[in-house]
Each structure stands twice: as C-alpha cells, then as structure tokens.
C-alpha atoms as a PDB file:
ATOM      1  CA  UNK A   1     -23.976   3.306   7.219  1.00  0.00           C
ATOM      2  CA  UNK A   2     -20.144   4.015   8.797  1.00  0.00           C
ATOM      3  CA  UNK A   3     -21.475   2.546  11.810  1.00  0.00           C
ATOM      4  CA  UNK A   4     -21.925  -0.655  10.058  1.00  0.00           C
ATOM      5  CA  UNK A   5     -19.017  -0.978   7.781  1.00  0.00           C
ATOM      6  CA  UNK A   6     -17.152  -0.200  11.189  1.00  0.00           C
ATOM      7  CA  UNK A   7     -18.501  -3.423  12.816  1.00  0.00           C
ATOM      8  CA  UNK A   8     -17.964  -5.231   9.900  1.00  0.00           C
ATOM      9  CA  UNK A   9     -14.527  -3.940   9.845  1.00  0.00           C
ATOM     10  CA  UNK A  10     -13.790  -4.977  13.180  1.00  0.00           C
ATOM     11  CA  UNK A  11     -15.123  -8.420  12.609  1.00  0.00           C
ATOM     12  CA  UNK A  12     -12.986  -9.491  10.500  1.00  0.00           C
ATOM     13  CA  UNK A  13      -9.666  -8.860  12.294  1.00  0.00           C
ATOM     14  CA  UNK A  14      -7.839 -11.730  13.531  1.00  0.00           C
ATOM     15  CA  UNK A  15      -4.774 -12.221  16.037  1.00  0.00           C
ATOM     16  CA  UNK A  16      -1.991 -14.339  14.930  1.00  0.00           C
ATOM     17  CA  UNK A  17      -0.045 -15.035  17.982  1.00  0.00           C
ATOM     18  CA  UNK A  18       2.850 -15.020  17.088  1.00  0.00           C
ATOM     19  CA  UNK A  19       5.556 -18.024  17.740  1.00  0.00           C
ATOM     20  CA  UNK A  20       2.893 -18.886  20.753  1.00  0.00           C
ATOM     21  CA  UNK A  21       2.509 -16.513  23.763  1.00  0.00           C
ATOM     22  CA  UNK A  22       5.904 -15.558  23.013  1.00  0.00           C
ATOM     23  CA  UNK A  23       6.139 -12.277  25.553  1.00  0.00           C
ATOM     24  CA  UNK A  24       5.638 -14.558  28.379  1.00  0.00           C
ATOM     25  CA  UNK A  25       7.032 -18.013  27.454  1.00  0.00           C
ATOM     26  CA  UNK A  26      10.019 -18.964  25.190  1.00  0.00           C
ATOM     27  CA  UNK A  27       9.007 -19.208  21.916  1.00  0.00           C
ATOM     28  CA  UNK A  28       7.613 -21.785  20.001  1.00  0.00           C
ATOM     29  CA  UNK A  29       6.883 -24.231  23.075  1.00  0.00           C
ATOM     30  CA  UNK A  30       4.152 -26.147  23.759  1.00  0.00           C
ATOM     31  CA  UNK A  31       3.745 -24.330  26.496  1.00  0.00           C
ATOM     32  CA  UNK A  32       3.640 -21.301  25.141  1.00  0.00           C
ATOM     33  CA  UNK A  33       1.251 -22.625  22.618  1.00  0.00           C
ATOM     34  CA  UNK A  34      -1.510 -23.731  25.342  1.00  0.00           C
ATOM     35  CA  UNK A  35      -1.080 -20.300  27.138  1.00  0.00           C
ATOM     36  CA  UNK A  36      -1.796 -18.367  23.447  1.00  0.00           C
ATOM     37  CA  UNK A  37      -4.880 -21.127  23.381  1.00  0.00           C
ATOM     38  CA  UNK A  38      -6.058 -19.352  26.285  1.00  0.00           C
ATOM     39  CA  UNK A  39      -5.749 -16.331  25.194  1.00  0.00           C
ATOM     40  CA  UNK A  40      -8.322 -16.814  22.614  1.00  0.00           C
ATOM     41  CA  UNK A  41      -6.165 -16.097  19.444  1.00  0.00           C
ATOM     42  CA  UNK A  42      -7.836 -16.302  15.391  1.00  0.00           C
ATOM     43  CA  UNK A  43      -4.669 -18.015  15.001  1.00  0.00           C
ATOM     44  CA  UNK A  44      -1.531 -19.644  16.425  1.00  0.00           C
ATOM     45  CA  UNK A  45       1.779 -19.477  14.420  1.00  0.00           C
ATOM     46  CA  UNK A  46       4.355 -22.338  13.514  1.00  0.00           C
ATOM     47  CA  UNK A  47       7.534 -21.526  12.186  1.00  0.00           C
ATOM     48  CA  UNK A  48       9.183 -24.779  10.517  1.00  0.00           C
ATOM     49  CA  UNK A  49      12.187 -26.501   9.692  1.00  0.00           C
ATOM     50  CA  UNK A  50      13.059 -29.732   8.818  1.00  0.00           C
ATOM     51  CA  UNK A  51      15.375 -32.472  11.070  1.00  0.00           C
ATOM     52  CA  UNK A  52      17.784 -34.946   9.216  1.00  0.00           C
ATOM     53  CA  UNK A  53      15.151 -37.811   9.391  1.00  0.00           C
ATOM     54  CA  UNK A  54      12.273 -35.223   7.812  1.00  0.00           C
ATOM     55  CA  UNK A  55      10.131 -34.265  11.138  1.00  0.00           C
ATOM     56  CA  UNK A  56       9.140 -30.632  10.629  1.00  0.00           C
ATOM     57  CA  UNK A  57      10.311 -29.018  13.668  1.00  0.00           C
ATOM     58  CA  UNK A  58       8.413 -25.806  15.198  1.00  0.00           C
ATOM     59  CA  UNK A  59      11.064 -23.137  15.463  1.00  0.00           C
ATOM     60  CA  UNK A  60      12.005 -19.779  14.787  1.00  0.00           C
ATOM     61  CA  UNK A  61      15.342 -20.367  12.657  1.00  0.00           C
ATOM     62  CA  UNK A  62      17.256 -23.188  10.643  1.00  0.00           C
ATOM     63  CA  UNK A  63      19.440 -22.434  13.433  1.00  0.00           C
ATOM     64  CA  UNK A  64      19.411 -24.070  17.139  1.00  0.00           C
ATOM     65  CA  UNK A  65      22.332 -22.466  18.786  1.00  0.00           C
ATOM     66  CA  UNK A  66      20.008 -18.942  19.848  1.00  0.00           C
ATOM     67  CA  UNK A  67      17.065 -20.984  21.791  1.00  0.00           C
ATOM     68  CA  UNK A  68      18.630 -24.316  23.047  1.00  0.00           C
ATOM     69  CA  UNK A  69      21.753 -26.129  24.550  1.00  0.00           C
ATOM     70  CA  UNK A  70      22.469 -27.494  21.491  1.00  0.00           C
ATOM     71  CA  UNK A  71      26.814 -25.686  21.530  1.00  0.00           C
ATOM     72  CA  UNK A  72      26.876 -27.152  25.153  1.00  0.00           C
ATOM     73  CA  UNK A  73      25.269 -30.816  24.582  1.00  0.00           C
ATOM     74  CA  UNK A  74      26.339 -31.654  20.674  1.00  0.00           C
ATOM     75  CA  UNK A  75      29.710 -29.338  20.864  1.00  0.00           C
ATOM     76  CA  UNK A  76      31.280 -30.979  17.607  1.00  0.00           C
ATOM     77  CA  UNK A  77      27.912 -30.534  15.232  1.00  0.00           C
ATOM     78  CA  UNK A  78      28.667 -27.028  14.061  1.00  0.00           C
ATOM     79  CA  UNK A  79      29.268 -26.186  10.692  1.00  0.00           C
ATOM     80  CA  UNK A  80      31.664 -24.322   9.246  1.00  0.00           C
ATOM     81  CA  UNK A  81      29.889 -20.493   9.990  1.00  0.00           C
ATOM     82  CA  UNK A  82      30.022 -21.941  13.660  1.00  0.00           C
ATOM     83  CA  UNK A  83      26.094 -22.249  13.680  1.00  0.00           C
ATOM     84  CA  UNK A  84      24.436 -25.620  14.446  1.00  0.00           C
ATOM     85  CA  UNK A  85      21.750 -26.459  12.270  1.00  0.00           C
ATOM     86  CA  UNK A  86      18.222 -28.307  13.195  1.00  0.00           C
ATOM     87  CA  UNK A  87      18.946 -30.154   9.647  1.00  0.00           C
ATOM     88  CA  UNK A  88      21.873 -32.070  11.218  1.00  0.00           C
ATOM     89  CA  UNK A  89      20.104 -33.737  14.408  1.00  0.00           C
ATOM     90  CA  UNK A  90      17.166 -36.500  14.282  1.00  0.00           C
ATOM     91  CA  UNK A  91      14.044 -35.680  16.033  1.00  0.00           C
ATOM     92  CA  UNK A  92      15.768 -38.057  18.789  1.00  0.00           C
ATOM     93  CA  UNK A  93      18.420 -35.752  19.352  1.00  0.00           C
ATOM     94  CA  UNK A  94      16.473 -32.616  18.786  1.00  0.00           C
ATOM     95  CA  UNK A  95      14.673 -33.917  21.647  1.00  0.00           C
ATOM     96  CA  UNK A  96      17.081 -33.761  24.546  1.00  0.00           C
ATOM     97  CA  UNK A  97      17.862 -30.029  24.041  1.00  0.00           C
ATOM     98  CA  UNK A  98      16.558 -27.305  26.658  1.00  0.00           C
ATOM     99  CA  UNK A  99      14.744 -24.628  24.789  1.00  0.00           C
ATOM    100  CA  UNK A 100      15.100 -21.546  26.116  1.00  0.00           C
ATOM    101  CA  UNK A 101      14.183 -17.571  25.798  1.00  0.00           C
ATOM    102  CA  UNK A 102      15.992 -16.740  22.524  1.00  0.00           C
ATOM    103  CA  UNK A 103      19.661 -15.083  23.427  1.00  0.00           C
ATOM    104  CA  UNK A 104      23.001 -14.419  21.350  1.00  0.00           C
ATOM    105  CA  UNK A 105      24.966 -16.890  21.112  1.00  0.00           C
ATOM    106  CA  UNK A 106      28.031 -15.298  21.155  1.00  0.00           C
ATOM    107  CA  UNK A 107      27.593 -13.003  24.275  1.00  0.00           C
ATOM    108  CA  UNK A 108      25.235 -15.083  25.941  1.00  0.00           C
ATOM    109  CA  UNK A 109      23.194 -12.443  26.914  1.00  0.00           C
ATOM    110  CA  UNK A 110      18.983 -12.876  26.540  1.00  0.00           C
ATOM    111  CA  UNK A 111      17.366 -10.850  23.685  1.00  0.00           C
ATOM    112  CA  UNK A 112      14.349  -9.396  25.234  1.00  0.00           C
ATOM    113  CA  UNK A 113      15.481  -8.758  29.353  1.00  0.00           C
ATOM    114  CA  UNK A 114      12.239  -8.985  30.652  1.00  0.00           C
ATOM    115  CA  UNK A 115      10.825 -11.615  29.246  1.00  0.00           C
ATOM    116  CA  UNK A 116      11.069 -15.319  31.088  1.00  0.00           C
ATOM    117  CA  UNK A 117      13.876 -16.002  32.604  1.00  0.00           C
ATOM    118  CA  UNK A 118      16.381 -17.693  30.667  1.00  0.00           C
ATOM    119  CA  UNK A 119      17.646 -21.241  31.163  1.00  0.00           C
ATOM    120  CA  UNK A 120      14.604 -21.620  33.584  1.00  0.00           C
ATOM    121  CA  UNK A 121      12.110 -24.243  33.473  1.00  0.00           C
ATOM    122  CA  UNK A 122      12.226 -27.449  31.614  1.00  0.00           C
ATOM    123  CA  UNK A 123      11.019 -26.486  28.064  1.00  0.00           C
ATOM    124  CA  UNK A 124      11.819 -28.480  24.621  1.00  0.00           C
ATOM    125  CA  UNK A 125      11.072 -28.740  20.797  1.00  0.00           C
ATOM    126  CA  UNK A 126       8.740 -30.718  19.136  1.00  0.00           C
ATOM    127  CA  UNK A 127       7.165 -31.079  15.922  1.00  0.00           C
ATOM    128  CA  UNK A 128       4.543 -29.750  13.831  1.00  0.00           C
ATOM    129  CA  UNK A 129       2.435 -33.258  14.149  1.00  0.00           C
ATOM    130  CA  UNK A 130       2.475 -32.525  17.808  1.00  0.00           C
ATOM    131  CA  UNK A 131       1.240 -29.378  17.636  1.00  0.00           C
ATOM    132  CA  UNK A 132      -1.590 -29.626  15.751  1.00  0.00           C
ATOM    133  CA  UNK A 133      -2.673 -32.487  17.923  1.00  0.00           C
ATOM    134  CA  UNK A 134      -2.466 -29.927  20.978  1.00  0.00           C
ATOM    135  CA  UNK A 135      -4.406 -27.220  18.656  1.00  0.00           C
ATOM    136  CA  UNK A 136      -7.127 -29.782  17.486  1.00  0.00           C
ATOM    137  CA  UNK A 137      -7.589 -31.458  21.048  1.00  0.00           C
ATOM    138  CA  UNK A 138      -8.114 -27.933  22.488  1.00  0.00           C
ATOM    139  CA  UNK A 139     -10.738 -27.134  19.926  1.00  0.00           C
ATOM    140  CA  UNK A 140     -12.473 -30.565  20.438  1.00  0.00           C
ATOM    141  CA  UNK A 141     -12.732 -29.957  24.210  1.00  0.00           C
ATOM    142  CA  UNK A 142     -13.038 -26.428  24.364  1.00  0.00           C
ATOM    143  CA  UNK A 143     -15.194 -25.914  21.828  1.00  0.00           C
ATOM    144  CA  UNK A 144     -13.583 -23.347  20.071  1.00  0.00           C
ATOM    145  CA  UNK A 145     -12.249 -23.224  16.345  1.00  0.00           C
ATOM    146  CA  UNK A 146      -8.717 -21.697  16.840  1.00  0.00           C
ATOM    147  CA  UNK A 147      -6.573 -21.948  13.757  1.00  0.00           C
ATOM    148  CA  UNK A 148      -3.012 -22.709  12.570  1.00  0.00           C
ATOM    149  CA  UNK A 149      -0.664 -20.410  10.694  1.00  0.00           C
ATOM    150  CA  UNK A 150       2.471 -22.324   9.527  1.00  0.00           C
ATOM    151  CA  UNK A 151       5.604 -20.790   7.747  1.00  0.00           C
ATOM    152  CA  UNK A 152       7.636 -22.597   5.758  1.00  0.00           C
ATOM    153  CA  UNK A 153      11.234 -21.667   6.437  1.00  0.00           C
ATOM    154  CA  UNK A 154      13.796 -20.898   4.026  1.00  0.00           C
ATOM    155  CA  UNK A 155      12.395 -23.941   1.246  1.00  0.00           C
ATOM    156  CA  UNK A 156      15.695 -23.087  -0.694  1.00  0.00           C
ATOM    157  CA  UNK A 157      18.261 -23.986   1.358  1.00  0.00           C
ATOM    158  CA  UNK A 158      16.387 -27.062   2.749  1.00  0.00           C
ATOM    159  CA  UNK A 159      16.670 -28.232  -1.200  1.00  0.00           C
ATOM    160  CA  UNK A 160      20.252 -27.434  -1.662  1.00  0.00           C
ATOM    161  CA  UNK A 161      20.297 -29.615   1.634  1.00  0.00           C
ATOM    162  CA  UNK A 162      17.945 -32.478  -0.422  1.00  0.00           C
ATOM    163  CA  UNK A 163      15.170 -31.816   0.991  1.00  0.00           C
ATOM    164  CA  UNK A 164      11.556 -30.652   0.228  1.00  0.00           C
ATOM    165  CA  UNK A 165      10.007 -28.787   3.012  1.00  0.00           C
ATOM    166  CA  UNK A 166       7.246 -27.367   1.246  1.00  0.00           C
ATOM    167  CA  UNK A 167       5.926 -31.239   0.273  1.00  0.00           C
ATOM    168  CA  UNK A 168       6.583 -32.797   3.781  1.00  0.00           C
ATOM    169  CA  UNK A 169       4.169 -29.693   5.104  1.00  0.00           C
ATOM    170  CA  UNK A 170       1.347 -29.986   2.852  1.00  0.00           C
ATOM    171  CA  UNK A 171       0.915 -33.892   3.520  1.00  0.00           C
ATOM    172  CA  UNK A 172       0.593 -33.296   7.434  1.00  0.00           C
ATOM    173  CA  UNK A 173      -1.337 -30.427   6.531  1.00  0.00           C
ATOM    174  CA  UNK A 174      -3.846 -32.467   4.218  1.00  0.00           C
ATOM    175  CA  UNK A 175      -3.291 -35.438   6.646  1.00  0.00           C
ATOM    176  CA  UNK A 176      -4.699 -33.155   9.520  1.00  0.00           C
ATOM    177  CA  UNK A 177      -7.458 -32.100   7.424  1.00  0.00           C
ATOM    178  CA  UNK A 178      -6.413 -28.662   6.401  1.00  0.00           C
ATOM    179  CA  UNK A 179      -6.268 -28.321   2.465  1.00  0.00           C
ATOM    180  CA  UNK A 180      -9.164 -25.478   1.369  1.00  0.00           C
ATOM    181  CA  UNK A 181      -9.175 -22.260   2.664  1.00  0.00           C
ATOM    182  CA  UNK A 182     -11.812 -23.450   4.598  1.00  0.00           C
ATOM    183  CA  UNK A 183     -10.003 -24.997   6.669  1.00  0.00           C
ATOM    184  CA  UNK A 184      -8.628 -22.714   9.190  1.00  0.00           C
ATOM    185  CA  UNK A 185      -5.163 -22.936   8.024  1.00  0.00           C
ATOM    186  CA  UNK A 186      -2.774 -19.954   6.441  1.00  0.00           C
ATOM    187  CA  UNK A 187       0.140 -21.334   5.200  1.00  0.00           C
ATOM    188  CA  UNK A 188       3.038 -18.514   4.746  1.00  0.00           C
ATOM    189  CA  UNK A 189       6.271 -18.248   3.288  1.00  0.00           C
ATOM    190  CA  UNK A 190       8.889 -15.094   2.452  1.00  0.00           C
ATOM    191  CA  UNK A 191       9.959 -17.036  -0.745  1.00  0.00           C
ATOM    192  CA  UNK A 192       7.769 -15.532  -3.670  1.00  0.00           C
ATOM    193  CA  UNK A 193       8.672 -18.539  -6.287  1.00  0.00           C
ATOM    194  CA  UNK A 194       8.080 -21.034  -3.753  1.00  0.00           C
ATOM    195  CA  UNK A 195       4.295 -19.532  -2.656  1.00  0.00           C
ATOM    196  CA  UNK A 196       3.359 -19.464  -6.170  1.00  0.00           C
ATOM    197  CA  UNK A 197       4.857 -22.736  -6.896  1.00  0.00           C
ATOM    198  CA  UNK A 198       2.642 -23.902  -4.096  1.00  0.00           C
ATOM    199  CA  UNK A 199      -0.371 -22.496  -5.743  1.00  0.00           C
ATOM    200  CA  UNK A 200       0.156 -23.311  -9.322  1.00  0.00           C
ATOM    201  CA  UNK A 201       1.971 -26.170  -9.504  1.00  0.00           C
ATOM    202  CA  UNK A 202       0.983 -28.036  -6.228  1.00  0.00           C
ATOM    203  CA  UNK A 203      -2.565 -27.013  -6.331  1.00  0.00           C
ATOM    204  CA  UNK A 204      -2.780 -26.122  -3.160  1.00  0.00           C
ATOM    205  CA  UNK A 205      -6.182 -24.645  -2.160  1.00  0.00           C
ATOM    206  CA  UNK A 206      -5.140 -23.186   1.175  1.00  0.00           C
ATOM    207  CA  UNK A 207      -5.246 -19.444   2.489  1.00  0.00           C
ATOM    208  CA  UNK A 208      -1.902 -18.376   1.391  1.00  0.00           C
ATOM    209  CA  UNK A 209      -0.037 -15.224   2.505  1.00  0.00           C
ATOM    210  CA  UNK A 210       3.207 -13.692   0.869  1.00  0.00           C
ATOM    211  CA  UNK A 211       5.311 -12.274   3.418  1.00  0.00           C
ATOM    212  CA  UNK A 212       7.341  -9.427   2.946  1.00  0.00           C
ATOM    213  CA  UNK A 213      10.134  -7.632   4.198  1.00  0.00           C
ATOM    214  CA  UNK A 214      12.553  -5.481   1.343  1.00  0.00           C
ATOM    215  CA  UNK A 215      10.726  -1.913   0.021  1.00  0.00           C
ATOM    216  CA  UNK A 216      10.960  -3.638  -3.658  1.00  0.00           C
ATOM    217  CA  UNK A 217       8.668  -5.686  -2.444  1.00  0.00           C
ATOM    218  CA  UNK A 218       5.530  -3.430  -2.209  1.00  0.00           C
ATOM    219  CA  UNK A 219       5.755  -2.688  -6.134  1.00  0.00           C
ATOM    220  CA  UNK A 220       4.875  -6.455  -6.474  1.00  0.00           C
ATOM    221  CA  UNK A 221       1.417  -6.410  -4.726  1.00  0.00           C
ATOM    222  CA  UNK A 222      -0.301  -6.730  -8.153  1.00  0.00           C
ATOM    223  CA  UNK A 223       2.093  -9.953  -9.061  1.00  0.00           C
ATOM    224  CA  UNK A 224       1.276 -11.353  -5.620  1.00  0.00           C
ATOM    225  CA  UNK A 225      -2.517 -10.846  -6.063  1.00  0.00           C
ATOM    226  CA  UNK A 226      -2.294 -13.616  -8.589  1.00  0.00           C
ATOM    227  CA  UNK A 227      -1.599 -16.535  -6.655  1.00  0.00           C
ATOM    228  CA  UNK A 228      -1.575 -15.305  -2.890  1.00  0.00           C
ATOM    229  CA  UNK A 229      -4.522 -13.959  -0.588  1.00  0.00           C
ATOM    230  CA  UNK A 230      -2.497 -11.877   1.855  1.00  0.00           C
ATOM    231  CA  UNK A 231       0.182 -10.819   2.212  1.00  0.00           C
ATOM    232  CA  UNK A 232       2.813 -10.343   5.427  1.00  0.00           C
ATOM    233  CA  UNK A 233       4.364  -6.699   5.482  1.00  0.00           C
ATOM    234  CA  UNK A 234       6.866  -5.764   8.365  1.00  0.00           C
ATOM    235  CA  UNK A 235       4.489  -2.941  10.072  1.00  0.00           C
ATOM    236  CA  UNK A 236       7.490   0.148   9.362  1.00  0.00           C
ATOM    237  CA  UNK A 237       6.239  -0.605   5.598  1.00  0.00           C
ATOM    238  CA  UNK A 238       2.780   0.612   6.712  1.00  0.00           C
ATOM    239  CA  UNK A 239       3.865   3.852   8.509  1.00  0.00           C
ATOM    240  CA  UNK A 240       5.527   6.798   6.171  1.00  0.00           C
ATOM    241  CA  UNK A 241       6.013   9.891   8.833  1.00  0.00           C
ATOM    242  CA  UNK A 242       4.674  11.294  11.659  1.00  0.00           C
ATOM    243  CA  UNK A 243       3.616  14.793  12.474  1.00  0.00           C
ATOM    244  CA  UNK A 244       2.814  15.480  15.783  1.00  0.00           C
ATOM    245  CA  UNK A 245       0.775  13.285  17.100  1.00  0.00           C
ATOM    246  CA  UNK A 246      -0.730  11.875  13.595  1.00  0.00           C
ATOM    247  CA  UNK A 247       0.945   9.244  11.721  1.00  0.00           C
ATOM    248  CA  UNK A 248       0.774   9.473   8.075  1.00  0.00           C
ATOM    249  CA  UNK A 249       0.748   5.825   6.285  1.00  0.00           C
ATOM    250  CA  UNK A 250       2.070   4.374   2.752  1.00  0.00           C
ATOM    251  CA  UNK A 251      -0.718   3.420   0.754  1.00  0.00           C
ATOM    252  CA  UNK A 252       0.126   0.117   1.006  1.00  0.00           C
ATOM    253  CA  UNK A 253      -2.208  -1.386   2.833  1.00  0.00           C
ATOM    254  CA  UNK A 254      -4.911   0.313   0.901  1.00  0.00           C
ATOM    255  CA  UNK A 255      -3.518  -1.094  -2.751  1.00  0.00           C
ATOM    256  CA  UNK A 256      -3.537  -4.223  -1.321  1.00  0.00           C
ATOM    257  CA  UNK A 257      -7.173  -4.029  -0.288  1.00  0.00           C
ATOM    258  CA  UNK A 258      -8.113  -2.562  -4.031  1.00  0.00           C
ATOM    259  CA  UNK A 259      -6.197  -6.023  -5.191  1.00  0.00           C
ATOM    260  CA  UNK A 260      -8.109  -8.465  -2.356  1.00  0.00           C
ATOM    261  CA  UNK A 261      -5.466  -9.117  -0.502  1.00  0.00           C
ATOM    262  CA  UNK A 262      -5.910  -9.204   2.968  1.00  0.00           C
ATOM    263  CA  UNK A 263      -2.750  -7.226   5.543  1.00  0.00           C
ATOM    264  CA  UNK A 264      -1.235  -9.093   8.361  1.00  0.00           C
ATOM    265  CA  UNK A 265       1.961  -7.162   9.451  1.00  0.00           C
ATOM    266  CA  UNK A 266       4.528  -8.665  11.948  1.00  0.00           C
ATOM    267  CA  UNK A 267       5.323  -8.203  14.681  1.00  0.00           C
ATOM    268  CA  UNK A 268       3.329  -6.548  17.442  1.00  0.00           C
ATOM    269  CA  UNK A 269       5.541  -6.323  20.808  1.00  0.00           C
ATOM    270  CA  UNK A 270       4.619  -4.283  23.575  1.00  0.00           C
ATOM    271  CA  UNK A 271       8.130  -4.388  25.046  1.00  0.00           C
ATOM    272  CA  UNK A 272       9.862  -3.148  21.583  1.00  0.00           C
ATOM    273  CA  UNK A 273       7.735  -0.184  20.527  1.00  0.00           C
ATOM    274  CA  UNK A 274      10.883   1.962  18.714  1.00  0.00           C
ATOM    275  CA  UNK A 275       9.001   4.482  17.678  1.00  0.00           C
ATOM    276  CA  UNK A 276       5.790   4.816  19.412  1.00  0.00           C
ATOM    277  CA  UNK A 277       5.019   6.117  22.633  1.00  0.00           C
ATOM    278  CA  UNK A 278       2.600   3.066  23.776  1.00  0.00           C
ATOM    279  CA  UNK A 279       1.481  -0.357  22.501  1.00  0.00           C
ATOM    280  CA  UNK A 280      -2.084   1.113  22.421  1.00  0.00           C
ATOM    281  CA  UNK A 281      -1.024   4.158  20.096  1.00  0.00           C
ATOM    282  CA  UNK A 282       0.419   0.981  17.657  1.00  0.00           C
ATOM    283  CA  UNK A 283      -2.559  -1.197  18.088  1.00  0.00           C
ATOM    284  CA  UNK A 284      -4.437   2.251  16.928  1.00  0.00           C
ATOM    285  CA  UNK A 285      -2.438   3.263  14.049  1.00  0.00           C
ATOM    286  CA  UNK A 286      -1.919   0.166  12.694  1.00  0.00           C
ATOM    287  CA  UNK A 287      -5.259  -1.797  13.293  1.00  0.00           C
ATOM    288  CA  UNK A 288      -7.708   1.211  13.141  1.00  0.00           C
ATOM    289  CA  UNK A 289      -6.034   3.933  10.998  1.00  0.00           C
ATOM    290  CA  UNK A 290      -4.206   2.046   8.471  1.00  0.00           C
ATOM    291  CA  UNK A 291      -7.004  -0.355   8.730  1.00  0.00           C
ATOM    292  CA  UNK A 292      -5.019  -3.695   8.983  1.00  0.00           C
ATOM    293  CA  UNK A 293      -6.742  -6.878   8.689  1.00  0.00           C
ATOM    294  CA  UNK A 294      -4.758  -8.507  11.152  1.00  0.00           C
ATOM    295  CA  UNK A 295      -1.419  -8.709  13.408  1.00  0.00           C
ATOM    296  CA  UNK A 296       1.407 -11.442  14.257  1.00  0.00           C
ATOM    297  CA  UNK A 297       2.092 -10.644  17.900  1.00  0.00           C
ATOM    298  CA  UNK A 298       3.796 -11.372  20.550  1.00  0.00           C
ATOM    299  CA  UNK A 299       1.201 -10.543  22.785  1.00  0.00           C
ATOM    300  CA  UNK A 300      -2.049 -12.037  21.660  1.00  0.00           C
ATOM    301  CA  UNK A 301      -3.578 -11.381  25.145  1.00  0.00           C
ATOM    302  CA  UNK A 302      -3.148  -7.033  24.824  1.00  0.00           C
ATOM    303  CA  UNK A 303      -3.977  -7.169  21.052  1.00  0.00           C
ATOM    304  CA  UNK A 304      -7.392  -9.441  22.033  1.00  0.00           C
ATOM    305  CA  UNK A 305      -8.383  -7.378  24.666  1.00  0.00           C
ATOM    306  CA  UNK A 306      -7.970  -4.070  22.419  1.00  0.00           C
ATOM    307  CA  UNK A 307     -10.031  -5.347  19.538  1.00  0.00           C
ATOM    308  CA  UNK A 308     -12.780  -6.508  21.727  1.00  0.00           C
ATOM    309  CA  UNK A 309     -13.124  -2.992  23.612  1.00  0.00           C
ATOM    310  CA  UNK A 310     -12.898  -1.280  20.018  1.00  0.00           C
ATOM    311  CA  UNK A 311     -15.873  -3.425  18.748  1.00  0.00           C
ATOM    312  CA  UNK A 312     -17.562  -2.531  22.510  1.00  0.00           C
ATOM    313  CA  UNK A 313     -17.046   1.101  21.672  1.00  0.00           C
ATOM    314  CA  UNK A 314     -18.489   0.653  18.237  1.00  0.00           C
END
C-alpha cells in the first residue's frame, strides 16, 4: 500500500524552472528558456511587467537597471529613487538593451559569482508573446507538453501607473489557448486581492497559485483555499529547526494539503544552500520529507535528475 501512494506521490511532482535555466544563463532569456526546454521541466516560469506601449515584458523586476545597460544607454530615464523602470521604455527601446547576469547596480559587482559571466554574450528581453511561441513551437516539434508558469508582477503599482497588467495577461493567455486549468498554464501572483479578483471577478478558470512570503501569511491558508489552488511559500517557511541531522518542519505544508492546495516553494539553488550542507539534503527535506508538490528552481536539470532516481528507487 506505501509502496503505491509513494509512486503516486512522486508522480505528481513537477519542476518549475525557475526564470529559465537561470544557474547557467542570465535570467529570463530566451536562451535560457530553450536550455530549461531541454532540460525537460513540468514547467517554465515568466515573470512580467508591462512597457509604456503595453507589451508584457519577461523579467524579474519592474526594474531594468540590475540585468541590462539600460543607466549606460538611456542615462536621463531614471526616476526620482534613481531606478529605471521597464514602464518608461517602448518595447522598441526595451529592445536594444544587453541583458545580462543580474548584478547591483550600485557596486557593479555580479550577484551570484559563478554563474555566467557577466556582460558576456549578446543576450536581450523580449516579451511574453514571444515566449510562448518558443514554448509552443518546442512542444509541437518535440513532442512534449511542457507548460508555462507566469507571474504577474506587482498589479498595484502598474495601476497607480494606469495600467492593467492582470487584463493584458489573461487575453494573451486566452489568445494562446490557455484559460482552464487544463491547459498547462499556472498563473501566480504575491498580491492576495488581485488573485482572488482574478478568480471571482474575472472568471478566470486557470490553475492559480498564491504566493507567499511574510509568516502572517501561513494563518491565511484557509482564506486562500477559497479562490486559489496552490500556493507559493518561500522554502524557510517549510523548515522549523534542525536537530542533528533531522530537520523538523512547520506544518504548513501539511494544512495546506488537508485544504487541497497544492505546495510549490521558491527557490531551489544549488549555489545558495544557507543552511544545508548539500543541494541533495534540500531536494530531500523539502521534496521527500515535507512532501512538497513541487519546486521553482534555478536548476531544473539537478532537481529533474533527483526526482527521476527517487521514482527509480521506488
């Protein structure tokens, strides 16, 4: 009987990679798309933002000045805070800047050392239209059924900006032929009001998955089980203490299975492991101890191959 459920249970975990292949490629590329293709994901992630003429754009931030050129080519576009904004450029412009492995902008210096190098190679932005073209031509010649996972980015300040993120998504997203949870499309969003709006007031019948990131969160699971089918936890929320070589884990991801909600924690990185000793003990506690139903990661190659050898061993 364990035997099966175990199976079963390993079935049913996906891999989100997570802003593309982004442990070997700068995020959010194409090309680190295609190379996450090939690595035989469940799922490949889109973060979005809107540009001034309402192209959703596939990045990390609302911000451009910590993955591109953009303080060196379009100087005089900052705003006040000093940040440059994807907001303020046309797809046009947003199209000349060199993307980049993400840095800080004020020292320069590249966020994760040994990842690509940055300000090599010849990588830009591009939109989410493009991307799901790459996606659904891959799975028309490939033959595989790899999905999409878009975010959508901070929907409030795109409206204090006049604009509606959250509509411009869900008619590409319809337009593509994603609008059931059927579809092989999770659309996410850390805005609460905003997910459920997209539930109850848009009718939206997609996958949807709350993300979370504050402790006060948690204590909402039950309110979030009314409109959402997952939900996004940073991993730390999953882990409570650990004694010797034993984690012991919050009982969150077990309330949210009494409630139906499926677990997908962010962010799995092999090179950022704080505190674990290897990226196979975290695969382990979080995927097979805490019994996660899935995992944003960086590295959708290590997190594949894991799963696949766990179901072997099974």
């Amino acid at each position: 009987m364990s035997l099966i459920y175990n199976l079963k249970q390993m079935k049913s975990k996906i891999v989100i990679a997570h802003r593309g292949a982004s442990g070997y490629l700068p995020e959010h590329t194409i090309e680190a798309k295609a190379m996450a293709y090939a690595m035989n994901p469940d799922f490949i992630e889109q973060d979005l933002a809107l540009s001034k003429d309402n192209v959703p754009i596939v990045i990390h931030d609302i911000y451009l000045d910590d993955v591109t050129d953009v303080a060196t080519k379009f100087a005089d576009r900052k705003r006040e805070d000093n940040r440059f904004y994807v907001i303020d450029f046309t797809f046009k412009e947003l199209k000349t800047l060199q993307v980049t492995e993400r840095f800080n902008p004020k020292t320069g210096k590249q966020v994760y050392k040994n990842r690509f190098p940055i300000w090599k190679g010849n990588f830009k932005l591009h939109s989410l239209q493009e991307e799901i073209d790459l996606i659904q031509g891959l799975n028309a010649s490939t033959g595989k059924n790899i999905g999409i996972y878009p975010e959508i980015k901070e929907p409030e300040f795109h409206k204090k900006e006049g604009k509606d993120l959250t509509k411009v998504v869900l008619k590409i997203l319809a337009d593509f032929g994603y609008k059931t949870k059927k579809d092989n499309c999770i659309l996410q969003c850390f805005d609460a009001k905003e997910l459920e709006k997209i539930r109850k007031e848009l009718k939206s019948d997609l996958f949807l998955v709350q993300l979370i990131e504050f402790p006060e969160e948690v204590k909402k699971l039950p309110h979030f089980a009314t409109y959402a089918n997952g939900v996004g936890p940073w991993y730390k929320q999953i882990l409570s203490k650990k004694n010797g070589n034993n984690w012991q884990l919050t009982s969150l991801v077990t309330n949210a299975h009494k409630l139906g909600l499926k677990v997908h924690p962010y962010t799995f990185r092999a090179d950022s492991l704080d505190e674990f000793s290897s990226f196979e003990e975290m695969m382990q506690t979080l995927f097979i101890d805490a019994n996660i139903d899935g995992a944003f990661t960086d590295f959708p190659d290590k997190v594949v191959s894991f799963l696949k050898e766990k179901k072997r061993h099974k």
